[in-house]
Protein backbone atom coordinates (compact mmCIF):
# COMPACT_ATOMS: atom_id res chain seq x y z
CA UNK A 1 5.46 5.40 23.29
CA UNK A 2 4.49 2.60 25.87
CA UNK A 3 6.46 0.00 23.79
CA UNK A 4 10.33 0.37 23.20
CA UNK A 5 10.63 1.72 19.70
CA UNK A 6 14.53 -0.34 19.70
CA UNK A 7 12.79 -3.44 20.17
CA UNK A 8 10.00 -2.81 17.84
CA UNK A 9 12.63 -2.33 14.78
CA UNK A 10 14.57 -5.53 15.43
CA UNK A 11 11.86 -7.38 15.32
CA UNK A 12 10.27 -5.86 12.24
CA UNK A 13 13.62 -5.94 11.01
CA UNK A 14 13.50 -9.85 11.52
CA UNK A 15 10.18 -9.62 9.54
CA UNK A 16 11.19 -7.61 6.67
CA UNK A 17 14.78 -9.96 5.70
CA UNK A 18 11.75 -12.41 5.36
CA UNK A 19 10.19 -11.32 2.74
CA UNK A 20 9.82 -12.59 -0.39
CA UNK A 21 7.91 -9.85 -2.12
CA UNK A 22 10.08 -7.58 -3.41
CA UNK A 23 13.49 -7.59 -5.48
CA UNK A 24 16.33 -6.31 -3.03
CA UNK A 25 16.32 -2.44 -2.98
CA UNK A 26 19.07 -1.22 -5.30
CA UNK A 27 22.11 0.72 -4.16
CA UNK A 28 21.18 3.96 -6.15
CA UNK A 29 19.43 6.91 -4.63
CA UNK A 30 16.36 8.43 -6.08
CA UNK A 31 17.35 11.88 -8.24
CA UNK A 32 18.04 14.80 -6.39
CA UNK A 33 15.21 17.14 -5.97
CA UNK A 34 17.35 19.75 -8.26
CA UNK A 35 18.08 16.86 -11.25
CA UNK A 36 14.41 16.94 -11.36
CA UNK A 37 14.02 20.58 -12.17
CA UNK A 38 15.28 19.87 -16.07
CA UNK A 39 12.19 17.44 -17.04
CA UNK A 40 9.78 19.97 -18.31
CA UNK A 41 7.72 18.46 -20.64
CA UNK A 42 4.50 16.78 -19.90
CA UNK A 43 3.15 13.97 -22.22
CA UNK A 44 -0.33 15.88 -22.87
CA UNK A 45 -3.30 17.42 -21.39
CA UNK A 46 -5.05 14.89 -19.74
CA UNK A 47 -5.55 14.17 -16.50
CA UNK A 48 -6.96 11.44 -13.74
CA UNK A 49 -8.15 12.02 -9.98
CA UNK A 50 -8.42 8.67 -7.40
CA UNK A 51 -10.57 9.01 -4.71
CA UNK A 52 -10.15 7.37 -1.91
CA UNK A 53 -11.92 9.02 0.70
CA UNK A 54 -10.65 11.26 2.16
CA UNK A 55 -7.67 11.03 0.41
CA UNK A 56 -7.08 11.96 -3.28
CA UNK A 57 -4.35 12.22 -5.65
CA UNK A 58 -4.53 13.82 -8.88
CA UNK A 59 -2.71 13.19 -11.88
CA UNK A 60 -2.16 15.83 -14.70
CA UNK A 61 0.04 16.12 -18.00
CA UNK A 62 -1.45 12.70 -19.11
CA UNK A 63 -1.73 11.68 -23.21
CA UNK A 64 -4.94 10.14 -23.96
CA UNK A 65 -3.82 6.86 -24.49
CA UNK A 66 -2.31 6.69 -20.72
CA UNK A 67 -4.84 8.16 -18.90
CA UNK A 68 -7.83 6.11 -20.46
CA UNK A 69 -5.54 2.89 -19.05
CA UNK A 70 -5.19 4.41 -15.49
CA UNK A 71 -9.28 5.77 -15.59
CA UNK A 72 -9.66 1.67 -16.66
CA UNK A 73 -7.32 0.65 -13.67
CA UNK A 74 -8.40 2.48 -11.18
CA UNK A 75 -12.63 2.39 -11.68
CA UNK A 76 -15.07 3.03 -9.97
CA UNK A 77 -12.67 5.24 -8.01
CA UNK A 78 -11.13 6.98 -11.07
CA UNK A 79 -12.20 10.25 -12.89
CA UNK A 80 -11.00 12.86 -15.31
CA UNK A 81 -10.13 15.68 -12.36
CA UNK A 82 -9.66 16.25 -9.10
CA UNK A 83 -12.13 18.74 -7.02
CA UNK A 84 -10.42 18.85 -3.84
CA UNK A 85 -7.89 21.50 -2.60
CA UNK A 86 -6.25 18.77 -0.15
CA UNK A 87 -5.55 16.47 -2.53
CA UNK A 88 -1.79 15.31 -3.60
CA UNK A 89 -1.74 16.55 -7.19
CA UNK A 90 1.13 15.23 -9.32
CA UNK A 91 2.62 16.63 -12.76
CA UNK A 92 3.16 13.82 -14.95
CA UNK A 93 6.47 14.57 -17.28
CA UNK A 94 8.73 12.35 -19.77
CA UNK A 95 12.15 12.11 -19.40
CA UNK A 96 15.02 12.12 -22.48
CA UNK A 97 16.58 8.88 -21.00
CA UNK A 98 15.34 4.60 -21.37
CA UNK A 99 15.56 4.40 -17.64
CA UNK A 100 16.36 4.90 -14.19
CA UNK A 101 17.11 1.65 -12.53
CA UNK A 102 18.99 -0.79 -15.14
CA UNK A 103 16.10 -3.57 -16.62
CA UNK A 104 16.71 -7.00 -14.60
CA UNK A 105 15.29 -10.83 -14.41
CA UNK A 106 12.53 -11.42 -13.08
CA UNK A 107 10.28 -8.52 -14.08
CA UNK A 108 7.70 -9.69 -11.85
CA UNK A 109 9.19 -8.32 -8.88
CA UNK A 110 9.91 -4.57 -9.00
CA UNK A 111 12.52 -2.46 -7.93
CA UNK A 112 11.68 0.51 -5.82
CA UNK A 113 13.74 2.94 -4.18
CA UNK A 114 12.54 5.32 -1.73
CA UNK A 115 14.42 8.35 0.02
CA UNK A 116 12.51 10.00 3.06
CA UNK A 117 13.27 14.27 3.31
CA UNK A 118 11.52 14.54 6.15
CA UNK A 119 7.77 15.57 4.97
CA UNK A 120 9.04 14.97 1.24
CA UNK A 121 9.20 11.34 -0.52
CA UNK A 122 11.64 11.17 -3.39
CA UNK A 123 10.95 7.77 -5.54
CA UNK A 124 12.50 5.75 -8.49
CA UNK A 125 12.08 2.75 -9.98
CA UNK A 126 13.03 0.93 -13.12
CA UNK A 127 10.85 3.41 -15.73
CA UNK A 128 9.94 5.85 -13.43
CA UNK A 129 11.40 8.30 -11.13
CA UNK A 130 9.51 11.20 -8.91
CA UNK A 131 8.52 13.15 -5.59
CA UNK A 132 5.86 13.47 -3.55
CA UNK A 133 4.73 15.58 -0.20
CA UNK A 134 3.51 13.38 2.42
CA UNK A 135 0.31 15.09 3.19
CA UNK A 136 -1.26 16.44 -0.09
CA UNK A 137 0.98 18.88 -1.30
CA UNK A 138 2.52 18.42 -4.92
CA UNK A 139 4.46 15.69 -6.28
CA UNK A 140 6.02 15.15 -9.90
CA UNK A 141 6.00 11.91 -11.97
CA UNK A 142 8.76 11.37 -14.50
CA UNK A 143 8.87 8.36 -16.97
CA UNK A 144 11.17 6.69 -19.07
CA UNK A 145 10.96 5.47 -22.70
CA UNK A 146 11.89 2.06 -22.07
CA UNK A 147 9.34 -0.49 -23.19
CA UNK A 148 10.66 -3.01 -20.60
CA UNK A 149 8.15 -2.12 -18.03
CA UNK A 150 4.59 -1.47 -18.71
CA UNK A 151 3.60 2.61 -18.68
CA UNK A 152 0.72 2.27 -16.32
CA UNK A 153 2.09 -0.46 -14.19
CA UNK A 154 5.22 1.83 -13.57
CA UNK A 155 2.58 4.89 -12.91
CA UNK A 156 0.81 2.62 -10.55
CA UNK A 157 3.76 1.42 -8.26
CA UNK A 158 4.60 5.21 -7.93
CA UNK A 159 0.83 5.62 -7.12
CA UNK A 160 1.27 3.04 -4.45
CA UNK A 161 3.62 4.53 -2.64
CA UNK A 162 1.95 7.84 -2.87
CA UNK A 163 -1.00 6.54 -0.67
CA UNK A 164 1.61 4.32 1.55
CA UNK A 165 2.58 7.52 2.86
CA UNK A 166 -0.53 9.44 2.80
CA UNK A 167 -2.49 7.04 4.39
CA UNK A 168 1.09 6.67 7.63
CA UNK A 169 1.28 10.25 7.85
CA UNK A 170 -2.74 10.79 8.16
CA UNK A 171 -2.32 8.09 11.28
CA UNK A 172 -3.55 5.01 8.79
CA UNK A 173 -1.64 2.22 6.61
CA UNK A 174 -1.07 0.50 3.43
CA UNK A 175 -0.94 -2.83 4.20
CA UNK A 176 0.38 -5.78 2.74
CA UNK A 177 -2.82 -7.65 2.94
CA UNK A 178 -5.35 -9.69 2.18
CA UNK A 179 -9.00 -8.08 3.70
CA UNK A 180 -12.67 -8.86 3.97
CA UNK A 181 -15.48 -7.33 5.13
CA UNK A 182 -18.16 -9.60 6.71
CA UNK A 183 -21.53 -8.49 9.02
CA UNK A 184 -20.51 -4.93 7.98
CA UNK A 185 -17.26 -5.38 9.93
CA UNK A 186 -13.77 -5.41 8.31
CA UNK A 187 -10.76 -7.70 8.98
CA UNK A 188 -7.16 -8.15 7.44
CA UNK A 189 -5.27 -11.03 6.76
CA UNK A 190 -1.62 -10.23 6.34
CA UNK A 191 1.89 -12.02 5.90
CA UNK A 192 5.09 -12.09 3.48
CA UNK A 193 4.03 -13.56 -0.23
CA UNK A 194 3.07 -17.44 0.13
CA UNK A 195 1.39 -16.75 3.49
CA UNK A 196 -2.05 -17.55 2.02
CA UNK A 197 -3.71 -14.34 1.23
CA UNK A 198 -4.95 -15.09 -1.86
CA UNK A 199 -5.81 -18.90 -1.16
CA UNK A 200 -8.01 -17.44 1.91
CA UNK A 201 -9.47 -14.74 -0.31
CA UNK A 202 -10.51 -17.58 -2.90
CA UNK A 203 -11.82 -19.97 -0.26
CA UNK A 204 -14.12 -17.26 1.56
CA UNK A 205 -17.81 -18.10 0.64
CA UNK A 206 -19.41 -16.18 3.29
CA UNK A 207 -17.68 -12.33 2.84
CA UNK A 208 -16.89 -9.49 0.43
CA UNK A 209 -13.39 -9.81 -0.08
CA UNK A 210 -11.71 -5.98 -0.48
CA UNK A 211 -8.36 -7.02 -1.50
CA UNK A 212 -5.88 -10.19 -1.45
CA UNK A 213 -2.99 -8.29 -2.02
CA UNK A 214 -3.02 -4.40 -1.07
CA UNK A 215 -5.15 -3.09 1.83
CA UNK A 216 -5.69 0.64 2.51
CA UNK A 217 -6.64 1.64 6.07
CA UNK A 218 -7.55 4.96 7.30
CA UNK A 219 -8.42 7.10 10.44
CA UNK A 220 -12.18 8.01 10.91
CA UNK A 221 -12.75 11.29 13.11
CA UNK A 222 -12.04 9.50 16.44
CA UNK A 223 -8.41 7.98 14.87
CA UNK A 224 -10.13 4.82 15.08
CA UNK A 225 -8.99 3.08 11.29
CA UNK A 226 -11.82 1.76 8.58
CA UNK A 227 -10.89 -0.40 5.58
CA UNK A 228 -11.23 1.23 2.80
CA UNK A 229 -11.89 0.46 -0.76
CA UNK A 230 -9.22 0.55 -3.15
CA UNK A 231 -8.53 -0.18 -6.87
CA UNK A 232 -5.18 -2.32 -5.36
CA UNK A 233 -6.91 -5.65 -5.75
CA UNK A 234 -4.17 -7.98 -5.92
CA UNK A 235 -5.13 -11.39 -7.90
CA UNK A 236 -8.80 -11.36 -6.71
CA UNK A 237 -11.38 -10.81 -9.62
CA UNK A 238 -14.92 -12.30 -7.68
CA UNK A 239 -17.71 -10.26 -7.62
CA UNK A 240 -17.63 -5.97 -7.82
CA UNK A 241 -14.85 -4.22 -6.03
CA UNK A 242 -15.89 -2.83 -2.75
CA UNK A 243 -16.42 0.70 -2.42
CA UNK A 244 -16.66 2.68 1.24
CA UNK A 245 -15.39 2.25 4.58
CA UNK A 246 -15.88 -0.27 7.35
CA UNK A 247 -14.54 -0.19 10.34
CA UNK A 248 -11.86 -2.55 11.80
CA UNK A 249 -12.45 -4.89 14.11
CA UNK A 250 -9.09 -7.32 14.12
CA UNK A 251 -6.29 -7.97 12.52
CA UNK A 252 -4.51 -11.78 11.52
CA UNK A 253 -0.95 -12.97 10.16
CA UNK A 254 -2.04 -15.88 8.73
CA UNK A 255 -0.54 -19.17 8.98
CA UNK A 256 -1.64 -22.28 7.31
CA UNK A 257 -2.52 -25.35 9.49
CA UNK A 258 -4.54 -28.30 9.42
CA UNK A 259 -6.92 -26.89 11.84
CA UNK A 260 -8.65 -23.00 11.74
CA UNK A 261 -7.89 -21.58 15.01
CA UNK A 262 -7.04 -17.91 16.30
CA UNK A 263 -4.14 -17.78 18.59
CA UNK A 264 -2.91 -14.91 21.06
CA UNK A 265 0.71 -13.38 20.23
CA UNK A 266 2.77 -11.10 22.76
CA UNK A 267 1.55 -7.46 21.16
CA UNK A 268 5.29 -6.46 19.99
CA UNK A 269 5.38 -9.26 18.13
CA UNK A 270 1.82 -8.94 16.53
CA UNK A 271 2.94 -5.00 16.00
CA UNK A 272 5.83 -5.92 14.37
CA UNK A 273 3.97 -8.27 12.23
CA UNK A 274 1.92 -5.77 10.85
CA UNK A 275 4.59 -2.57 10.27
CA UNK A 276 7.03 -5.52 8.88
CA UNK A 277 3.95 -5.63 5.69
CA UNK A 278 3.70 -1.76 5.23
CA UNK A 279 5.29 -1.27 2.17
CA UNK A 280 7.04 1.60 0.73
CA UNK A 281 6.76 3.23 4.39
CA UNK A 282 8.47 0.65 6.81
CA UNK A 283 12.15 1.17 5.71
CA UNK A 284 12.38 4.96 7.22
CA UNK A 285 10.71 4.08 10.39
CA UNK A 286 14.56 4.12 11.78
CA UNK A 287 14.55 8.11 10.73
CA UNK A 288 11.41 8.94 11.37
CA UNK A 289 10.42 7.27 15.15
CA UNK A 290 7.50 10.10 14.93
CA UNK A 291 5.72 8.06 11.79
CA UNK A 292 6.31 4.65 13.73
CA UNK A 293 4.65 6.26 16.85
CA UNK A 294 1.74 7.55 14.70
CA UNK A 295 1.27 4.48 12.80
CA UNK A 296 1.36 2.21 16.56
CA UNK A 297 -1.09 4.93 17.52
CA UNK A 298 -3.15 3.53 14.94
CA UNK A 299 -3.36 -0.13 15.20
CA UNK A 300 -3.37 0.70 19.47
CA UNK A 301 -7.32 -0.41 19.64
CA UNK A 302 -7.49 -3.21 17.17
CA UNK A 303 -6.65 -6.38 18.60
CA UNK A 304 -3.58 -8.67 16.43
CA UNK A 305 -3.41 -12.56 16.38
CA UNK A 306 -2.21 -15.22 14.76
CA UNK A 307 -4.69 -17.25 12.68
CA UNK A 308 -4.20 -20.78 12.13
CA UNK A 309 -6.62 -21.81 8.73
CA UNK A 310 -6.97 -24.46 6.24
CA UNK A 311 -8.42 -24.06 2.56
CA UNK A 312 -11.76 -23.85 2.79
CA UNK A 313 -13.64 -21.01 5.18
CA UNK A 314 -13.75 -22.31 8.16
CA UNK A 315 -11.62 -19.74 9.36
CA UNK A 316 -14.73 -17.55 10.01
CA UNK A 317 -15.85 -20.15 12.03
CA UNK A 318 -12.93 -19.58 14.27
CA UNK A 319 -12.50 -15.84 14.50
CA UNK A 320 -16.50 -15.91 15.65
CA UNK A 321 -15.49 -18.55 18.46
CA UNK A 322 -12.69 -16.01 19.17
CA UNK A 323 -15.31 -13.05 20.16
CA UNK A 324 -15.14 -10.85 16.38
């Protein structure tokens, strides 16, 4: 690596004790890969695929009722199975206890935990605990019967995560992002919750916004990352979701001025900026240096900066004036 990996983390450590996104991570480990070996018993026959080209994760041992909500969710890029060998597929089980992580104010901000076993991701949150392989593979999915937290919104976060670390380990990113795609090139607009990402996503008149919230980014042939379409919306309801892949042309924290304007940052800075907003994934970097070097690898050719914006969309204006 050309940049020192030591001062990378502290100062995407400095970014992450700034966010604002997420309830503070719980002291409990996920399950032990053998405590999961005694849920057995799926919830029904069912089953749901998302396709996210290339990456796919399948979903089986569904009941009805569940997988019409996630087929709902996660259209147009939802069906009822999954065709492809190299997908992740996951075995979706209930488990004979309310929860794994006690219920706490304010539900609105999840708990996650995540433990790293090298290519294996063990997960748990407050309904939900499971296991996934980072590259395809298998996983398993095991739920609660606690009504305090939604079925398919616990399903989801654990979804989430699952493409967090598909998308690092293929060399691309979930980001914590706003994103747009405009003259058939994409852009992403990122920063800690009250940054602006959904107050630039409303005030855009000119592009198709992808996402104000989640953004998933992945490697074409050449390494070099496209946005891609994703069911993880955020807030944003205008207009169709976006389906396909565009690639990436720059990348923005955003901060919120009186004047739009894109400013250079010193690149370990603007790298830390954007691994600070990988969720799920950004935690382990400290054990596993080889995902934080493929991840850099990534984001090597597409040019970071700060962009200074006001509500309304002149901030197209600027990033033109700024050569994108």
């Amino acid at each position: 690596m050309r940049r020192s990996l030591a001062r990378c983390m502290r100062e995407i450590a400095e970014v992450l004790s700034s966010r604002d996104h997420a309830m503070p991570i719980p002291s409990e480990q996920p399950p032990a890969m053998e405590d999961f070996a005694r849920f057995r018993s799926e919830a029904g026959p069912a089953s749901v695929a998302l396709r996210l080209d290339p990456l796919e994760i399948g979903i089986a041992g569904l009941d009805a009722g569940l997988a019409a909500d996630l087929l709902e969710r996660y259209a147009p890029y939802s069906s009822r199975s999954s065709a492809d060998p190299a997908a992740l597929r996951v075995r979706f089980v209930v488990a004979d206890r309310e929860h794994f992580i006690p219920p706490g104010e304010p539900m609105a901000l999840a708990q996650v935990r995540i433990a790293c076993d090298g290519d294996r991701v063990r997960y748990m949150s407050h309904r939900l605990a499971g296991w996934f392989d980072t590259v395809g593979g298998s996983g398993l999915a095991v739920m609660g019967r606690t009504g305090y937290e939604p079925r398919s919104r616990a399903v989801d976060n654990f979804i989430r995560a699952a493409v967090a670390w598909q998308a690092a380990c293929r060399g691309g990113a979930l980001v914590h992002a706003a994103s747009a795609v405009w003259n058939g090139k994409a852009f992403l607009f990122y920063g800690q919750s009250g940054a602006g990402k959904s107050t630039l996503a409303a005030s855009n008149r000119r592009a198709r916004i992808v996402s104000d919230d989640l953004s998933l980014l992945l490697p074409r042939a050449d390494g070099r990352l496209e946005l891609t379409g994703s069911p993880f919306r955020g807030t944003y309801e205008e207009g169709p979701r976006v389906v396909g892949r565009f690639p990436l042309v720059a990348g923005f924290r955003l901060i919120q001025a009186q004047r739009a304007a894109v400013r250079d940052v010193p690149r370990v800075r603007a790298l830390s900026e954007v691994v600070g907003n990988l969720p799920f994934v950004a935690e382990a970097f400290a054990t596993r240096p080889d995902l934080f070097a493929r991840v850099e690898r990534a984001f090597d050719a597409i040019p970071l900066a700060h962009l200074h914006f006001r509500k309304d969309d002149s901030y197209w204006d600027a990033i033109a004036a700024a050569g994108y």
